[in-house]
N, C-alpha and C. Protein backbone atom coordinates (compact mmCIF):
# COMPACT_ATOMS: atom_id res chain seq x y z
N UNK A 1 -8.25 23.87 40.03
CA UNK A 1 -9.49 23.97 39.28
C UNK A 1 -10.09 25.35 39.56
N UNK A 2 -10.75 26.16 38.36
CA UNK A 2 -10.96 27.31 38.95
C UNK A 2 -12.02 27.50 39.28
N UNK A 3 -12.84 28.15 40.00
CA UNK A 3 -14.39 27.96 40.40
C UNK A 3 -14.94 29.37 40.39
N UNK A 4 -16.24 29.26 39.63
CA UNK A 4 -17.06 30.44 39.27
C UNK A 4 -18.38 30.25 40.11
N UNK A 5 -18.83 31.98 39.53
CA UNK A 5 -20.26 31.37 40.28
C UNK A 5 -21.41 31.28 38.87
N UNK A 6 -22.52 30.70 39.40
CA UNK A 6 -23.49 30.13 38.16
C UNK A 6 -23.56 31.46 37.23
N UNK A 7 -23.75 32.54 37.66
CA UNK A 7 -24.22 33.70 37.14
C UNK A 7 -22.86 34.35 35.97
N UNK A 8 -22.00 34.09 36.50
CA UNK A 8 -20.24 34.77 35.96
C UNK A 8 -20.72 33.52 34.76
N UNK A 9 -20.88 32.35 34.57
CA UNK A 9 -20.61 31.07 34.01
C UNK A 9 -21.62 31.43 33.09
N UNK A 10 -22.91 31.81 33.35
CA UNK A 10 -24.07 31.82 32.61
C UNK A 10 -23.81 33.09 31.55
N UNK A 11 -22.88 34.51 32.36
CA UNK A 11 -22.63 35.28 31.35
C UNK A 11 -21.79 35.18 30.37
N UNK A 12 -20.45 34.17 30.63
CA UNK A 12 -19.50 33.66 29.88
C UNK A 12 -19.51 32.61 29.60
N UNK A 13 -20.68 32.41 29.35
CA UNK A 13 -20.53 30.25 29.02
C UNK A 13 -19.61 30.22 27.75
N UNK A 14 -19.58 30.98 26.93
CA UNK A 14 -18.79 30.31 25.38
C UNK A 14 -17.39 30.09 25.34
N UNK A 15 -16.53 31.29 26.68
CA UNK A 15 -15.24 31.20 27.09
C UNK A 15 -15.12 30.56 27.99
N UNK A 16 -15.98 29.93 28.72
CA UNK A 16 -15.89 28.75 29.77
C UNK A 16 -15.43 27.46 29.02
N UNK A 17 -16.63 27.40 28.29
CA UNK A 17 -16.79 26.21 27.81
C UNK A 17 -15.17 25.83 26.82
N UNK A 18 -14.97 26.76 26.14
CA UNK A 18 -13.57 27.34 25.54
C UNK A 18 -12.59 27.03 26.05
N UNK A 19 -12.43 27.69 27.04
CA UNK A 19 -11.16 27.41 28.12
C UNK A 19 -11.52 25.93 28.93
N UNK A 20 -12.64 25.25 29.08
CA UNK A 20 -12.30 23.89 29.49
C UNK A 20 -11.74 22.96 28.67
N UNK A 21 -12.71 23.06 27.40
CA UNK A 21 -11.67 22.36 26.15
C UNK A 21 -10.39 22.46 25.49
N UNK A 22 -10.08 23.64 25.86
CA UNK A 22 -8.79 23.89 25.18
C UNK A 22 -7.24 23.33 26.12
N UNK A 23 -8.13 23.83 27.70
CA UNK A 23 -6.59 23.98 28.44
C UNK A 23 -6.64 22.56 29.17
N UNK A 24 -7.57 21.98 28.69
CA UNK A 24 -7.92 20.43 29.59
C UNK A 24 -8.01 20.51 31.03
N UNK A 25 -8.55 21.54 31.66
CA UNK A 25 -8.61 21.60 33.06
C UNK A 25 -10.85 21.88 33.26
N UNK A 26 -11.26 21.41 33.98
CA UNK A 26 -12.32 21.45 34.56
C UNK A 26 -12.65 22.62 35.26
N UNK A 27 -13.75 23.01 35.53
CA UNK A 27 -14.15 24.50 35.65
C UNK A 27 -15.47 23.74 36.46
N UNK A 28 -15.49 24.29 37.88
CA UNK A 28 -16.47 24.22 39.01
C UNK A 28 -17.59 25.27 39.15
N UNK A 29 -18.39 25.04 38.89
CA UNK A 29 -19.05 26.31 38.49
C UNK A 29 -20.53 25.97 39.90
N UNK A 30 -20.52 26.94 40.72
CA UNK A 30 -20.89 27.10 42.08
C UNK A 30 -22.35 27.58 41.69
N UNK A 31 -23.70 27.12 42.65
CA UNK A 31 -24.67 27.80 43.02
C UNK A 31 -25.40 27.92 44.31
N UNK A 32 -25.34 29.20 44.74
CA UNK A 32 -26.28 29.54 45.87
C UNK A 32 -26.67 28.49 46.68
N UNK A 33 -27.61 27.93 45.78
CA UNK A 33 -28.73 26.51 46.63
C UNK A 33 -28.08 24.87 46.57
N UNK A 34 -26.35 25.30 46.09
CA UNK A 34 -25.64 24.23 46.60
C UNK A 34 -25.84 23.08 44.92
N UNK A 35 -25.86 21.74 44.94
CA UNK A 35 -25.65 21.36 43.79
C UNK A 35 -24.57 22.09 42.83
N UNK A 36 -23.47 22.27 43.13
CA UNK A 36 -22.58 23.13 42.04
C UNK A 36 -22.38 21.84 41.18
N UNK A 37 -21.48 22.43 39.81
CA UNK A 37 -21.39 21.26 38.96
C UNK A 37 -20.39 21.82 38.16
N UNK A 38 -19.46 20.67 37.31
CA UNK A 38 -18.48 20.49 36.56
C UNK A 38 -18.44 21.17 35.39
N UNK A 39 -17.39 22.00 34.57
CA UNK A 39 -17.56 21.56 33.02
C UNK A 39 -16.79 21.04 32.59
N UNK A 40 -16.47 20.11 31.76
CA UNK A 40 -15.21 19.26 31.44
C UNK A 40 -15.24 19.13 29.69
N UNK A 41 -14.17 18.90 28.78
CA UNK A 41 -14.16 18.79 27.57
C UNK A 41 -14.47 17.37 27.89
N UNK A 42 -15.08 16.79 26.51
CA UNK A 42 -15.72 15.70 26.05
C UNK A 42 -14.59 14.40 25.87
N UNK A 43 -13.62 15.29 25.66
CA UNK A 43 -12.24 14.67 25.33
C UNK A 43 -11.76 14.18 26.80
N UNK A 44 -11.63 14.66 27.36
CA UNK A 44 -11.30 14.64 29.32
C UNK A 44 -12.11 13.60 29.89
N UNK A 45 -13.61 13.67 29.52
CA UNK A 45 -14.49 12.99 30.67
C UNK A 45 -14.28 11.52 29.73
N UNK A 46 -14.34 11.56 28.40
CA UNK A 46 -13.98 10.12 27.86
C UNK A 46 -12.58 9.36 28.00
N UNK A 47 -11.50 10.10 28.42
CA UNK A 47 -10.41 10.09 29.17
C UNK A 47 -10.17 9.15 30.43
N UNK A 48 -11.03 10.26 31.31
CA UNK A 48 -11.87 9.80 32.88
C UNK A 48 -12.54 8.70 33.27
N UNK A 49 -13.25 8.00 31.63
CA UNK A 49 -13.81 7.10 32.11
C UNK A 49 -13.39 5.66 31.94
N UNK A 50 -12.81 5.80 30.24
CA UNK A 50 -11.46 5.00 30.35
C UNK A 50 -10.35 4.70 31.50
N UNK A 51 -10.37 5.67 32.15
CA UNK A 51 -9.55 5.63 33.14
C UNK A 51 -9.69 4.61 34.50
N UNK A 52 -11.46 4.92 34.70
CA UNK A 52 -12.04 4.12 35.75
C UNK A 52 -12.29 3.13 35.50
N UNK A 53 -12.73 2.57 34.10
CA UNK A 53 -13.40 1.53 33.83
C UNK A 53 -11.60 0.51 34.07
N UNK A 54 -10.43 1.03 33.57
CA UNK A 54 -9.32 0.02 33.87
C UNK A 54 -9.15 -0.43 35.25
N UNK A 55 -9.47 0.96 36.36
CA UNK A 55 -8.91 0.71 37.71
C UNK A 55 -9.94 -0.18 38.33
N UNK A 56 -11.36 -0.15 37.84
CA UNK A 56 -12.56 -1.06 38.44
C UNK A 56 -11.92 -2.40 37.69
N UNK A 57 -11.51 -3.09 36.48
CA UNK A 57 -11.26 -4.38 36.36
C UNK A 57 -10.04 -4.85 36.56
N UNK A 58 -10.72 -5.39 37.42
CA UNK A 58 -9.48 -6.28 38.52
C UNK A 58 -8.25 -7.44 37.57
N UNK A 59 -9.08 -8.19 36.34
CA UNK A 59 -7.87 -8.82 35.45
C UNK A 59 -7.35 -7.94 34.76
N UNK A 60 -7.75 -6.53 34.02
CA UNK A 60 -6.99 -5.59 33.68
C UNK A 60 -5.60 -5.33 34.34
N UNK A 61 -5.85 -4.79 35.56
CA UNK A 61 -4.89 -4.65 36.64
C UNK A 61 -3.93 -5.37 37.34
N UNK A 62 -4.61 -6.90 37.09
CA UNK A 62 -3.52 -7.66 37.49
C UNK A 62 -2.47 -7.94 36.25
N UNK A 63 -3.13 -7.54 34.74
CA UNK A 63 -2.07 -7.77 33.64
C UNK A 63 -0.96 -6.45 33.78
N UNK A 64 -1.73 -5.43 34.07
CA UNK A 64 -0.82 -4.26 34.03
C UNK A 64 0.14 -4.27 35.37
N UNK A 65 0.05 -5.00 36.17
CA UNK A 65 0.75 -5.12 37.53
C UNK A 65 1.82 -6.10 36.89
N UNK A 66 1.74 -6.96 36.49
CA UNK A 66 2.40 -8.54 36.12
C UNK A 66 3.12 -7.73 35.02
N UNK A 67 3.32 -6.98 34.11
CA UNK A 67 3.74 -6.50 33.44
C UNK A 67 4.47 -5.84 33.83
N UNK A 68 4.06 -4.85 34.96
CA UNK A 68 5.39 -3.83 35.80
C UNK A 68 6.35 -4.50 36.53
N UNK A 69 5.79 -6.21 36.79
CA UNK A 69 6.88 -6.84 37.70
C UNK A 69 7.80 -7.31 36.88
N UNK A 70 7.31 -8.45 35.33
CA UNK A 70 8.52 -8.44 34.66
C UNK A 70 9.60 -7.26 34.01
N UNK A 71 8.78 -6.13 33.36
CA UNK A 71 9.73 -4.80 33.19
C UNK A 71 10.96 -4.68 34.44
N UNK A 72 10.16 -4.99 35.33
CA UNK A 72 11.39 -4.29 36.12
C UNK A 72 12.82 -5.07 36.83
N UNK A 73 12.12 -7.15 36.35
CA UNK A 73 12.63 -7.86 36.63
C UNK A 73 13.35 -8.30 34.91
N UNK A 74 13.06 -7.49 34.01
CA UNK A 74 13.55 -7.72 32.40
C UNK A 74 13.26 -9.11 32.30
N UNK A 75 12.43 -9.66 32.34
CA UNK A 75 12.18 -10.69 32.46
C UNK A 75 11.27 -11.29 31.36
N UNK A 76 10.60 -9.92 30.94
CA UNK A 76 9.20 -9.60 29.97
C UNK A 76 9.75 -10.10 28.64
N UNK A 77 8.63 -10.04 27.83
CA UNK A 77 9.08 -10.43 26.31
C UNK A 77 9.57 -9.49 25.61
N UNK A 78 10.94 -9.71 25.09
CA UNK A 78 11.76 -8.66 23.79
C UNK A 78 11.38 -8.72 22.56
N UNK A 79 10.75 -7.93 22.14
CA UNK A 79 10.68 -7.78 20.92
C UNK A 79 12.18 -8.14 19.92
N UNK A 80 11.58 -8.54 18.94
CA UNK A 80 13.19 -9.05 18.05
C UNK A 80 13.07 -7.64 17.46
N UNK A 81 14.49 -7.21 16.46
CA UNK A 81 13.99 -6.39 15.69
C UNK A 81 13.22 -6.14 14.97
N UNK A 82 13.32 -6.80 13.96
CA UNK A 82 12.03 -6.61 13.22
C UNK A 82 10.53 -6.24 13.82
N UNK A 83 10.39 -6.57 14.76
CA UNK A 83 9.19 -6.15 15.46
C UNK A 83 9.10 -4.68 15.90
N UNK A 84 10.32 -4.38 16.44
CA UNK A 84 11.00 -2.89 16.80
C UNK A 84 10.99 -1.97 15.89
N UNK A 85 11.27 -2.25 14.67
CA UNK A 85 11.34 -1.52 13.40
C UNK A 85 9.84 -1.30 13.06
N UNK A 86 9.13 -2.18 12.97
CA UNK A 86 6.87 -1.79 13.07
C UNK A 86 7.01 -1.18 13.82
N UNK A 87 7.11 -1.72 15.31
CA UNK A 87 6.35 -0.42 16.01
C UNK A 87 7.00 0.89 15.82
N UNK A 88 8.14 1.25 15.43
CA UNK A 88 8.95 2.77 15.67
C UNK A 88 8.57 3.11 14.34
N UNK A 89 8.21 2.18 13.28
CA UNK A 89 8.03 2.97 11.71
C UNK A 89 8.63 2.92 11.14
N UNK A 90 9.78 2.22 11.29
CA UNK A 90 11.16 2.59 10.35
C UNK A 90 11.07 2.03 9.32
């Protein structure tokens, strides 16, 4: 993550802001009296939160766990073809 200081950030906010959205990486942007703070694309932090909100629900997690155990035990449900053919588009 690359880290600026408030003043560098305040003179370049439009290529900050630019380069957080574009390259999907977060930009730490530092001040003096401490409180530094994030910039993140809109796209990223709605990402982020999707992200948490799965790992905080616990029946989420136990479906996505129970799911990695049959995958790996093939045990899970096969799609017939026809089902295969929707999801791929064919």
């Amino acid at each position: 993550m690359e880290t600026v200081s408030v003043n560098q950030f305040r003179s370049n906010m439009k290529n900050y802001v630019e380069q957080a959205a574009n390259e999907h990486e977060p930009i730490k942007v530092t001040r003096r009296s401490g409180g530094d703070f994030i910039v993140i694309s809109a796209e990223d932090w709605e990402r982020d939160q999707e992200t948490l909100y799965v790992l905080q629900n616990s029946s989420l997690m136990k479906q996505i766990s129970e799911s990695a155990r049959t995958h790996v035990e093939r045990s899970g449900y096969t799609p017939t073809d026809g089902e295969m053919d929707e999801i791929l588009g064919v």
